[in-house]
Protein backbone atom coordinates (compact mmCIF):
# COMPACT_ATOMS: atom_id res chain seq x y z
CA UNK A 1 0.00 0.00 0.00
CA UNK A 2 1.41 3.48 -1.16
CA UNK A 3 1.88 6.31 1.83
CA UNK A 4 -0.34 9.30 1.44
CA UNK A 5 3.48 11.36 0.80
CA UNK A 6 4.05 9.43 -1.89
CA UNK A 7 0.96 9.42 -3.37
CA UNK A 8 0.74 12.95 -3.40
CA UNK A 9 4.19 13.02 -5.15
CA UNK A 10 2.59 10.62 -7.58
CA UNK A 11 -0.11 13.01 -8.05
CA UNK A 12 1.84 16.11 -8.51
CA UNK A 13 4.21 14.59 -11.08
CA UNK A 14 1.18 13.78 -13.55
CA UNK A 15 1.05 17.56 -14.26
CA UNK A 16 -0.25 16.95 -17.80
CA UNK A 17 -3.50 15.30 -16.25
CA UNK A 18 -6.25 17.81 -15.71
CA UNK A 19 -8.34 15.21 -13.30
CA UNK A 20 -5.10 15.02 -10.71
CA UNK A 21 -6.49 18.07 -8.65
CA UNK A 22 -9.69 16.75 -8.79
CA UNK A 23 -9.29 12.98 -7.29
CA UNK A 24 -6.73 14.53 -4.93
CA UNK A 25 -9.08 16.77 -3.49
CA UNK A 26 -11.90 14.43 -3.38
CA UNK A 27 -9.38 12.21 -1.53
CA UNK A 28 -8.37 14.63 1.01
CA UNK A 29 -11.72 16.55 1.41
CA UNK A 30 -12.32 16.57 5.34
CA UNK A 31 -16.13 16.63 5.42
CA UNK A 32 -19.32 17.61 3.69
CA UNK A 33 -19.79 21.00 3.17
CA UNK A 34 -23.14 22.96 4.87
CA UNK A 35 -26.46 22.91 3.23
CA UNK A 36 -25.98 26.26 1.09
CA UNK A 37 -22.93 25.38 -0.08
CA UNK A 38 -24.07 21.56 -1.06
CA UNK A 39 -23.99 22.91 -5.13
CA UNK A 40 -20.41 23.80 -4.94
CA UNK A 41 -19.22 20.34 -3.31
CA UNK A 42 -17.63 19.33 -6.94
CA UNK A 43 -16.23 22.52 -7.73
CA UNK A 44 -13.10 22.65 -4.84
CA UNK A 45 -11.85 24.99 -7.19
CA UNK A 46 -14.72 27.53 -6.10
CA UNK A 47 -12.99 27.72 -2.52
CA UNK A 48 -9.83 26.74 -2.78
CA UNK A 49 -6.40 27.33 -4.53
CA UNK A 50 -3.70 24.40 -4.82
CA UNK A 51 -1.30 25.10 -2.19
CA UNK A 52 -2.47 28.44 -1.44
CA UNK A 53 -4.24 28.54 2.07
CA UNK A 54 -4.26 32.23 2.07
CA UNK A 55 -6.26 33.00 -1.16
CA UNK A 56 -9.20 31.43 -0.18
CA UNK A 57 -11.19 34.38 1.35
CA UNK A 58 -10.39 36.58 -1.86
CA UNK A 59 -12.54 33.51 -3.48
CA UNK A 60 -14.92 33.96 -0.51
CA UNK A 61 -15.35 37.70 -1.57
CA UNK A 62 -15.39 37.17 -5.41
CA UNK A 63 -18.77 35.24 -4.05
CA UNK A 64 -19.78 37.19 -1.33
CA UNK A 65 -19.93 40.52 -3.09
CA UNK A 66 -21.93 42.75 -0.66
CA UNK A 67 -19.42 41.38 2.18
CA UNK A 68 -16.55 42.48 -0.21
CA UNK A 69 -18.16 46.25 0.06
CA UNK A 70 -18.98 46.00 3.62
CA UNK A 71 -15.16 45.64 4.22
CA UNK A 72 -14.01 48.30 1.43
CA UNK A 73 -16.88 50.61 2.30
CA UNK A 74 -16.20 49.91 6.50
CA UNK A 75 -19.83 49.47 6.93
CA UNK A 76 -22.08 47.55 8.50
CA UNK A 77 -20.62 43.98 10.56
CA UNK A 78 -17.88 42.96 8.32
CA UNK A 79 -16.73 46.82 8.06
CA UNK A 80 -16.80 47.90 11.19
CA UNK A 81 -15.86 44.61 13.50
CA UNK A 82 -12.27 44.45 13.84
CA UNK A 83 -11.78 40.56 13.59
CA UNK A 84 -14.67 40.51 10.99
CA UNK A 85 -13.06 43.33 8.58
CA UNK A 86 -9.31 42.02 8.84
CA UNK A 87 -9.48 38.05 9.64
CA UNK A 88 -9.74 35.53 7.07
CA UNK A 89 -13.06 34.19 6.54
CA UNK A 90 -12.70 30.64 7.64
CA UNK A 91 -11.81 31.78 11.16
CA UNK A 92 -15.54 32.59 11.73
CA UNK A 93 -17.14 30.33 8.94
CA UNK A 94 -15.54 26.92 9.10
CA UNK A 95 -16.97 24.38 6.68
CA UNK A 96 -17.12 20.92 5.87
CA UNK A 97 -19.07 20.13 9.34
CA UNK A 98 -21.55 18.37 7.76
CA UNK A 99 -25.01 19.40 6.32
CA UNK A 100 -26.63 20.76 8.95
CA UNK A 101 -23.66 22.35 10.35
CA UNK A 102 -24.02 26.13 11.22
CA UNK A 103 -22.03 28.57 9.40
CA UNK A 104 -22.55 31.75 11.00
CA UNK A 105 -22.08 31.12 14.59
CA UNK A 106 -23.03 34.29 16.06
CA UNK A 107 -23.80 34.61 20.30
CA UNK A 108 -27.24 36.22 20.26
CA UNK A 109 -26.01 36.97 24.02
CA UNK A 110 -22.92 38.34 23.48
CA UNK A 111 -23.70 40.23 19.96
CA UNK A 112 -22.84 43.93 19.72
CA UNK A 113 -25.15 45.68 17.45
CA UNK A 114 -23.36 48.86 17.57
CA UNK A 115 -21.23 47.46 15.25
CA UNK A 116 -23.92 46.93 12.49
CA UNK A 117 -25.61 49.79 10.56
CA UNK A 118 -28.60 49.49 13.57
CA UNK A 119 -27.44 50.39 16.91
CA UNK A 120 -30.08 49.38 19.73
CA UNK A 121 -31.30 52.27 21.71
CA UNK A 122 -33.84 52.46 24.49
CA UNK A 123 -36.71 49.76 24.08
CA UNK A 124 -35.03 48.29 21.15
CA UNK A 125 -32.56 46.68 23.72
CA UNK A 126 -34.57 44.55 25.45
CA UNK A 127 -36.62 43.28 22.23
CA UNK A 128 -35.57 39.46 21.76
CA UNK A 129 -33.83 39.09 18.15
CA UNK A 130 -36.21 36.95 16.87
CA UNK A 131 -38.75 40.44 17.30
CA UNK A 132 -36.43 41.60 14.31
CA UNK A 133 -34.58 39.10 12.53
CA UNK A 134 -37.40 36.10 10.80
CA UNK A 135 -35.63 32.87 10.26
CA UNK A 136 -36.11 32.89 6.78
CA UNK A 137 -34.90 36.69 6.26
CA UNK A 138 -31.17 37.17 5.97
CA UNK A 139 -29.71 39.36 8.67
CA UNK A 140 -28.50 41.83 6.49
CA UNK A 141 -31.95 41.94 4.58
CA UNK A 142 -33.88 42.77 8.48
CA UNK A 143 -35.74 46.07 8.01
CA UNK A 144 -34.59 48.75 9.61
CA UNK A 145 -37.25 51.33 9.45
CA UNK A 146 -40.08 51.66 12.15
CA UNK A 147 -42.66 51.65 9.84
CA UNK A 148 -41.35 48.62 8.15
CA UNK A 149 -41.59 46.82 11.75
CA UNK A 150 -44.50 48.74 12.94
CA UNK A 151 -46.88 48.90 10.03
CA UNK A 152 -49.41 46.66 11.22
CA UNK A 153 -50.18 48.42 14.63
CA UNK A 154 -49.48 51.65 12.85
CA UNK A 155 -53.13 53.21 14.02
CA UNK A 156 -52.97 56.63 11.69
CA UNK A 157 -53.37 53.89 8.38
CA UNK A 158 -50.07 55.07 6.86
CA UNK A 159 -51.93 58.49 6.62
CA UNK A 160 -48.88 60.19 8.31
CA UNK A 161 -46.40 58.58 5.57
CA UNK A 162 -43.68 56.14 6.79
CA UNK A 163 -41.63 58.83 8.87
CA UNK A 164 -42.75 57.60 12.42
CA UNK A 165 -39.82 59.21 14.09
CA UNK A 166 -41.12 62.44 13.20
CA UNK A 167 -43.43 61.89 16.21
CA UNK A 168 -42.35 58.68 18.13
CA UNK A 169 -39.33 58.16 20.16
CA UNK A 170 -37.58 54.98 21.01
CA UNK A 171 -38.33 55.16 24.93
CA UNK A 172 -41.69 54.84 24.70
CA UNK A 173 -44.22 54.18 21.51
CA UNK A 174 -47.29 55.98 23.01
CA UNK A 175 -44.88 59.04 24.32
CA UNK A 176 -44.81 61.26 21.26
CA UNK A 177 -43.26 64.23 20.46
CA UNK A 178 -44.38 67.41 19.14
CA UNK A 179 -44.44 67.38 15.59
CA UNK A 180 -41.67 69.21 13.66
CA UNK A 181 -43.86 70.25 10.59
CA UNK A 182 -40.27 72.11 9.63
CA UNK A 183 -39.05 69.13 7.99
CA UNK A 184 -42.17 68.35 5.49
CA UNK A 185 -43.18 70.25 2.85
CA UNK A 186 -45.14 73.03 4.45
CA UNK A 187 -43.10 74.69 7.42
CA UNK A 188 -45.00 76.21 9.91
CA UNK A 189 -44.21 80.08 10.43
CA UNK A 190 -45.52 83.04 12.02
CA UNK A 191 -49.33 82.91 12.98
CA UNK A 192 -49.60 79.59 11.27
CA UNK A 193 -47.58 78.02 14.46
CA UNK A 194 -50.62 78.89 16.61
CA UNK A 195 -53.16 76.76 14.24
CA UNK A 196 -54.66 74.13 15.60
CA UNK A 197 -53.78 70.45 13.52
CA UNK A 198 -57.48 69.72 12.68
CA UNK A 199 -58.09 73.06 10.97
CA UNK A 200 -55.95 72.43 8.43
CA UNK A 201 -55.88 68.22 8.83
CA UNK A 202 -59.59 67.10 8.70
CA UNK A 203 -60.60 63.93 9.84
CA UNK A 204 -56.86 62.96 9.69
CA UNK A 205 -56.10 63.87 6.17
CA UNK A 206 -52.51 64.22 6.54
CA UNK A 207 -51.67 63.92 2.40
CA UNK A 208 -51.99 65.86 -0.52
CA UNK A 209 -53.34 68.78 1.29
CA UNK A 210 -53.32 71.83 -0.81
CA UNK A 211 -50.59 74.33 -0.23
CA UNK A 212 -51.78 77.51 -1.41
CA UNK A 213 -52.56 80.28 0.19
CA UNK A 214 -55.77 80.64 -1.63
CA UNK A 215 -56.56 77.33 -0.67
CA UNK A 216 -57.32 78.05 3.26
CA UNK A 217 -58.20 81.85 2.72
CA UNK A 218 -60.28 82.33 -0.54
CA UNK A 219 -63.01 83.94 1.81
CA UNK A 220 -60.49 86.51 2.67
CA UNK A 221 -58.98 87.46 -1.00
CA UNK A 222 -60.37 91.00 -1.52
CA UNK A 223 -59.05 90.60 -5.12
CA UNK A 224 -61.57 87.98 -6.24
CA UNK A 225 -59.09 85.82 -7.39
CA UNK A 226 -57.36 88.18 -9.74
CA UNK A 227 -54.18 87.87 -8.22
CA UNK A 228 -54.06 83.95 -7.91
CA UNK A 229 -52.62 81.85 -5.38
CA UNK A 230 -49.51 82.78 -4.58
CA UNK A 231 -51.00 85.26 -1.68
CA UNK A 232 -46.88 84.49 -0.11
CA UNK A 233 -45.92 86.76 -2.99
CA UNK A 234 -47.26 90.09 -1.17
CA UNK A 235 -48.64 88.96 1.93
CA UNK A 236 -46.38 87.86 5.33
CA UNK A 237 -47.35 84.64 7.01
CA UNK A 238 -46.58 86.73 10.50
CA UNK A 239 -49.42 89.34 9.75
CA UNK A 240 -51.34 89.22 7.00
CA UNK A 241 -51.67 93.39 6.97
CA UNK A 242 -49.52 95.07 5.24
CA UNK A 243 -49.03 93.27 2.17
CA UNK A 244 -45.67 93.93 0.39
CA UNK A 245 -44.30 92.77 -2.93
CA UNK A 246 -40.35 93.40 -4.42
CA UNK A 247 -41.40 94.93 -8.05
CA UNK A 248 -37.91 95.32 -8.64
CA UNK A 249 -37.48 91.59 -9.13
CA UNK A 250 -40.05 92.02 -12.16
CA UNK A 251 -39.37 92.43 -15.70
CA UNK A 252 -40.14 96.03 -14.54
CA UNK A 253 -38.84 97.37 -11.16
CA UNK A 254 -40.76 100.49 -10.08
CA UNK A 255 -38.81 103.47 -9.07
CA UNK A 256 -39.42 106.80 -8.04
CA UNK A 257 -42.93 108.16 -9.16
CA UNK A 258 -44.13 104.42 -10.10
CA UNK A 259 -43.49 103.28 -6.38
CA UNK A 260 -46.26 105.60 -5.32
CA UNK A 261 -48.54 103.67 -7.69
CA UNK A 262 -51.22 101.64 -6.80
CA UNK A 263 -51.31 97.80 -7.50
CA UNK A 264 -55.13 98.10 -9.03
CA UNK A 265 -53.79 101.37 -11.14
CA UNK A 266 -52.00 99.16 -12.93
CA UNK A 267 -53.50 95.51 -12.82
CA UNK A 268 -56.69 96.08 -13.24
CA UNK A 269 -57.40 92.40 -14.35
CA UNK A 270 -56.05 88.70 -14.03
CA UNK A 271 -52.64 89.29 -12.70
CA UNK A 272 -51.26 86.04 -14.56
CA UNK A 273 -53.17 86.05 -17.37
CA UNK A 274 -53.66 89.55 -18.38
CA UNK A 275 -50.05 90.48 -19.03
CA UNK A 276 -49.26 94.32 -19.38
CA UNK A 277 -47.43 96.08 -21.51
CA UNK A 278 -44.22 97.70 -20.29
CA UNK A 279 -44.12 100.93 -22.69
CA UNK A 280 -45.01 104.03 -21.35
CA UNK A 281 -47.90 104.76 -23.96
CA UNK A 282 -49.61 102.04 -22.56
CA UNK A 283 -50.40 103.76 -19.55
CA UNK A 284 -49.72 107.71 -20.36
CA UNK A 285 -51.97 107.19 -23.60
CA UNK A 286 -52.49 111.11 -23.49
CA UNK A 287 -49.76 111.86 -25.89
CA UNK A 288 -49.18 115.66 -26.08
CA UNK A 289 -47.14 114.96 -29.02
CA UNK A 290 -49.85 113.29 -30.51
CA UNK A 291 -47.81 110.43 -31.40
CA UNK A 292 -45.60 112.27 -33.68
CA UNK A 293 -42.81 111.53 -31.87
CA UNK A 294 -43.05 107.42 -31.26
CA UNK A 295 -43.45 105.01 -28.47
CA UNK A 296 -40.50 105.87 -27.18
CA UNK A 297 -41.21 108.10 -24.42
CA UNK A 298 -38.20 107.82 -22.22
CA UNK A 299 -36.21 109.31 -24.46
CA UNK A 300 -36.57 112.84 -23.16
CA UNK A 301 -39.29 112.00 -20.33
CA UNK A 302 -38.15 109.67 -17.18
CA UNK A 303 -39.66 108.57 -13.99
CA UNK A 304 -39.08 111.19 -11.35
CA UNK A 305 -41.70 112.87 -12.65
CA UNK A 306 -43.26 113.06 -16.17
CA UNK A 307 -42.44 117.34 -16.50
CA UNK A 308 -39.02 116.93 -14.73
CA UNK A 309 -35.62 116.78 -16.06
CA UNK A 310 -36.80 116.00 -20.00
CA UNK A 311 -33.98 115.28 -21.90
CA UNK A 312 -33.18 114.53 -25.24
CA UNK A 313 -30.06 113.25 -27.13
CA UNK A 314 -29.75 115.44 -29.94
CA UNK A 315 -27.13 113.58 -31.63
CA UNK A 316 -29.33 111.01 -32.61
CA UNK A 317 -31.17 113.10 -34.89
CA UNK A 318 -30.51 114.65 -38.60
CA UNK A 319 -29.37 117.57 -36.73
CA UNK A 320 -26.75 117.23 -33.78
CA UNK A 321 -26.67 120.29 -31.73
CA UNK A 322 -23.07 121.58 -31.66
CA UNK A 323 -21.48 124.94 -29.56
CA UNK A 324 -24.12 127.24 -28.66
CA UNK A 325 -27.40 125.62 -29.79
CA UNK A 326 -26.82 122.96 -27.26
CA UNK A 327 -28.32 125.86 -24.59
CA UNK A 328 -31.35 126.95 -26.73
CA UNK A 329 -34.76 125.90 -25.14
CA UNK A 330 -36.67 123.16 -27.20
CA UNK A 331 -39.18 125.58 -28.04
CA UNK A 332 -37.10 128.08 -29.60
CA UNK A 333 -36.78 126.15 -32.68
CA UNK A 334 -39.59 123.47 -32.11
CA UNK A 335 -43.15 125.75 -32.49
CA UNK A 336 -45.45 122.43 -31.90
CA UNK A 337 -45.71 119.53 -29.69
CA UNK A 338 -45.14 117.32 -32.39
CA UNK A 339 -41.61 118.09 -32.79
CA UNK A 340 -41.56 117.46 -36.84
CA UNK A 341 -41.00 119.55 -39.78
CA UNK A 342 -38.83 121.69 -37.91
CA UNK A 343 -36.19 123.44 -40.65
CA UNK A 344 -32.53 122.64 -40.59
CA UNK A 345 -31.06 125.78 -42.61
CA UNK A 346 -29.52 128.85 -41.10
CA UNK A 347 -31.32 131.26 -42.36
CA UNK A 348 -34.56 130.02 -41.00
CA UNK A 349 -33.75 130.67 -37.68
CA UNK A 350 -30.84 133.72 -38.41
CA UNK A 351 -31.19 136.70 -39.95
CA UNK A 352 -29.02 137.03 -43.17
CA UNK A 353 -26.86 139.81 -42.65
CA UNK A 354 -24.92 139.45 -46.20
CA UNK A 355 -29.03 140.31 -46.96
CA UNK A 356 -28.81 137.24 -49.63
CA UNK A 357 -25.83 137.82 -51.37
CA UNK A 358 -24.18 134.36 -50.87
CA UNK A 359 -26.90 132.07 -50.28
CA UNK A 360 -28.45 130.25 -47.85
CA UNK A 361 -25.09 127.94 -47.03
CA UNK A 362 -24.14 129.51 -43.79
CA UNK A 363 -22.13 126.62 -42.44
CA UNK A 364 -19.96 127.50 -45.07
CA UNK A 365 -18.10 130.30 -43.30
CA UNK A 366 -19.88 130.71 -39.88
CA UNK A 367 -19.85 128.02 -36.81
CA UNK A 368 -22.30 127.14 -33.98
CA UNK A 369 -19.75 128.34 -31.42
CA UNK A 370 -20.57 131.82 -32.41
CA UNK A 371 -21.65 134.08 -35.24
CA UNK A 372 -18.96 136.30 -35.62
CA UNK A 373 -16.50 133.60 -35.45
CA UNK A 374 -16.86 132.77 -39.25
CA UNK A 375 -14.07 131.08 -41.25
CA UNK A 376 -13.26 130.74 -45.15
CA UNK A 377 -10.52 129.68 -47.07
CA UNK A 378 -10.75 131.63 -50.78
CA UNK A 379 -7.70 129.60 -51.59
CA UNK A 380 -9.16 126.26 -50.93
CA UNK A 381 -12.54 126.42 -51.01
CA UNK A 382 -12.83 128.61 -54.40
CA UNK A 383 -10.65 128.25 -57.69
CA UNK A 384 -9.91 132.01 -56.79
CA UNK A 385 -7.23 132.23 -54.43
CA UNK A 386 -7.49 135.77 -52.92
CA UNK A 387 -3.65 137.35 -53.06
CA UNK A 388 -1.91 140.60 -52.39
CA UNK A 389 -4.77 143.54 -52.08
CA UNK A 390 -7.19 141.21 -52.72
CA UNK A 391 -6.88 139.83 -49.10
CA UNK A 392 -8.48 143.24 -48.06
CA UNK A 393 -11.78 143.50 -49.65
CA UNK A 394 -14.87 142.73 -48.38
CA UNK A 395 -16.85 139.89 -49.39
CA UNK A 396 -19.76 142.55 -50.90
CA UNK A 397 -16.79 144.22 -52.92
CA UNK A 398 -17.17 141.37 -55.34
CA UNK A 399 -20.72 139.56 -54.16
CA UNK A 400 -23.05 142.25 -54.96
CA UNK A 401 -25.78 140.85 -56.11
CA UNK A 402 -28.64 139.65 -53.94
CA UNK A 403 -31.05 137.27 -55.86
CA UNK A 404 -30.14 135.16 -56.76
CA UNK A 405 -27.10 134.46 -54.88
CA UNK A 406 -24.12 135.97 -56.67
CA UNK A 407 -21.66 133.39 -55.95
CA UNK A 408 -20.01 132.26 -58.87
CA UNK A 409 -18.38 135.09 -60.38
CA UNK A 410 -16.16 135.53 -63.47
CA UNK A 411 -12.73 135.23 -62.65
CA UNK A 412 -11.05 137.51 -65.00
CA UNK A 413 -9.83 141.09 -64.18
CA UNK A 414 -11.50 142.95 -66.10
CA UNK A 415 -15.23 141.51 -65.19
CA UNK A 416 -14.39 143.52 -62.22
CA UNK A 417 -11.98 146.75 -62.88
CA UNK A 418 -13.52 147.52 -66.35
CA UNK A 419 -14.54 150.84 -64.95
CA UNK A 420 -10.57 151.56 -63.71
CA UNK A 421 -9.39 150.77 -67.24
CA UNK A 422 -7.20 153.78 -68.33
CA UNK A 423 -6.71 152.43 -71.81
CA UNK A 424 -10.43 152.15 -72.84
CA UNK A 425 -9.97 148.75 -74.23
CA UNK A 426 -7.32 149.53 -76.48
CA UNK A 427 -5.24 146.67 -75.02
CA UNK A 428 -7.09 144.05 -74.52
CA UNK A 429 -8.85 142.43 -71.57
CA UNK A 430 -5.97 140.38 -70.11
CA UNK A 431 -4.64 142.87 -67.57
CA UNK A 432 -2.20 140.52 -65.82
CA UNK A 433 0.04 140.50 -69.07
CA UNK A 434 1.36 144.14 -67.25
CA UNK A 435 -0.73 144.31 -63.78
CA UNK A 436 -0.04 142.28 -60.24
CA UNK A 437 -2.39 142.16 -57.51
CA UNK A 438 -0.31 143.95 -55.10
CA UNK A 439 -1.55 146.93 -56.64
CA UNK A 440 -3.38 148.15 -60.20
CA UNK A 441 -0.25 150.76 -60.85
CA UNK A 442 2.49 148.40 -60.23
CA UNK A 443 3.72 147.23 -64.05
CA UNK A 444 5.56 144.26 -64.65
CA UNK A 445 5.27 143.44 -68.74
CA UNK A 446 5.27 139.75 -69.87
CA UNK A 447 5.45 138.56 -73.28
């Protein structure tokens, strides 16, 4: 007969023979495993790595998954127990003890529960573990809510939701607290903490009860409803007089004059339904300007007051006031409300001192910083440059004419000093051949 030694030399040397871990582990196996495990009695492989000891509770993890995040996660027994987190499995769960053989060997007596994800307070210590744990139900898998435990003496019918902490404390069942109504939907504040329960809970209607203002105090809406339901929008839970609303977080904050307004002055219908315009002519529809001038109105007007500080930006028109006709009062050139037709030339607001005689161009020589300030370059602006003793005439020395304007003139010298001409035409028109401009008796011949 062969000794077990050499046998498992035997064994080990037919490493080409995938049954040899098989019949060797059959051969050795010390006992049947527990009933759960029964399925995996042919699979040692499952369990167990060939001269490994120490890898078995990684295989114990790749089945146990939830255990494997209990321990990563350090929650609940396997996290938080020191042997239970850091051990190997098998110290605690020894197999092969036969079928009926109990695996998790825990001393109900000795058991702390602190270290689970349910510690045992008050009452709860005294409760036997069968009161929690059914021997069907997985420990893990135990409810842990009250409601899941205390459902079926639960005497409000699950009308109060599944929250019984809210009211009940561990110490005693029928010892309740008062309820903290800041932690459901509908906080109690102000005057609403001195309501009694059943005026607002019926015959123990504790869900979908309306929230609305409107809902508890339509009697009291001296709006009729035209303002809706959200009463929280002007009114203060604390005192329900005076009612106050932020306008400025509108699509139209009032300031100044509109903060006097009146609500009704404004909304005079279904606040959510009607909507309002936001232009000014929708309210100040009596248009002195008769509409002439647009929709537009705070372009001159604004809301201090509708006659105070009008302004207008000029520049935006076909005629930018410039220098001294920034100062002018609107009137002085605008006759009418209506603002339009209102002439842009010189003249029609100035009266022509050169009496016609060079048109109705003013701009060309004068400036809006002053009327005697007037400019003009002969040389540039004309083909005539003005030289010599020509510099010292006077515009009407050559502009005579009134109407029409007498501004294109000849240019040649004798269109204007015929009169002076000592030689009576005998030589010629073309005075420059002998006369400058520096003066009319100063000769210089050129061929």
């Amino acid at each position: 007969m062969l000794t077990v030694g050499v046998l498992l030399a035997w064994l080990a040397a037919l490493s080409g023979w995938a049954g040899a871990q098989t019949v060797l582990e059959k051969l050795v196996m010390p006992g049947p495993l527990t009933q759960s495990h029964t399925k995996y009695e042919p699979q040692c492989g499952k369990c167990h790595v060939s001269f490994s000891r120490g890898a078995q509770t990684g295989l114990c993890l790749d089945c146990h998954k939830e255990i494997a995040v209990d321990r990563n996660d350090r929650k609940r027994l396997h996290g938080r127990e020191q042997g239970a987190s850091t051990q190997e499995c098998r110290q605690c769960h020894a197999d092969h003890k036969g079928r009926e053989f109990n695996i998790n060997p825990l001393d109900k007596e000795t058991f702390n529960h602190d270290v689970t994800n349910y510690r045992l307070v008050d009452s709860h210590r005294g409760v036997p573990c069968i009161g929690c744990h059914a021997a069907t139900v997985k420990y893990r898998e135990t409810p842990s809510t009250c409601f899941e435990c205390h459902k079926k003496i639960d005497p409000h019918r699950g009308r109060l939701g599944e929250r019984c902490e809210n009211c009940h404390t561990t110490v005693k069942w029928r010892d309740t607290r008062e309820f903290d109504h800041g932690k459901t939907k509908f906080p109690l504040m102000g005057a609403h903490k001195t309501v009694a329960c059943t005026t607002c809970h019926a015959g123990q209607q504790y869900k979908d009860l309306p929230t609305a203002c409107g809902s508890c105090h339509k009697l009291q809406d001296v709006h009729g409803g035209r303002y809706g339901d959200k009463c929280d929008a002007c009114h203060e839970q604390v005192k329900w007089k005076p009612a106050r609303f932020d306008h400025n977080k509108t699509k139209f904050p009032l300031r100044n004059a509109h903060a006097k307004a009146k609500c009704d002055s404004c909304h005079t219908g279904d606040l959510y339904h009607d909507k309002l315009a936001t232009s000014c002519v929708s309210c100040h529809r009596k248009d002195p300007h008769q509409g002439k001038l647009g929709e537009r109105c705070e372009k001159c007007h604004n809301d201090l007051g509708w006659r105070k500080n009008i302004t207008f930006d000029h520049e935006l028109t076909r005629f930018p006031l410039a220098g001294l006709h920034k100062t002018v009062p609107c009137e002085e050139c605008h006759r009418t409300p209506t603002y339009k037709n209102t002439p842009t030339a010189c003249e029609s607001c100035h009266k022509d001192f050169h009496q016609g005689r060079l048109g109705g161009r003013c701009a060309t020589c004068h400036t809006p910083n002053g009327w005697m300030l007037w400019r003009f370059d002969h040389a540039k602006q004309t083909r005539f440059a003005l030289a010599a003793a020509h510099q010292k005439l006077t515009c009407e020395a050559c502009h005579k004419a009134k109407s029409p304007p007498n501004m294109k003139l000849p240019m040649e010298c004798y269109s204007c000093h015929r009169g002076s001409d000592a030689h009576n035409g005998t030589f010629g028109q073309s005075c420059e051949r002998c006369h400058v401009a520096t003066s009319w008796r100063q000769v210089q011949i050129r061929n």
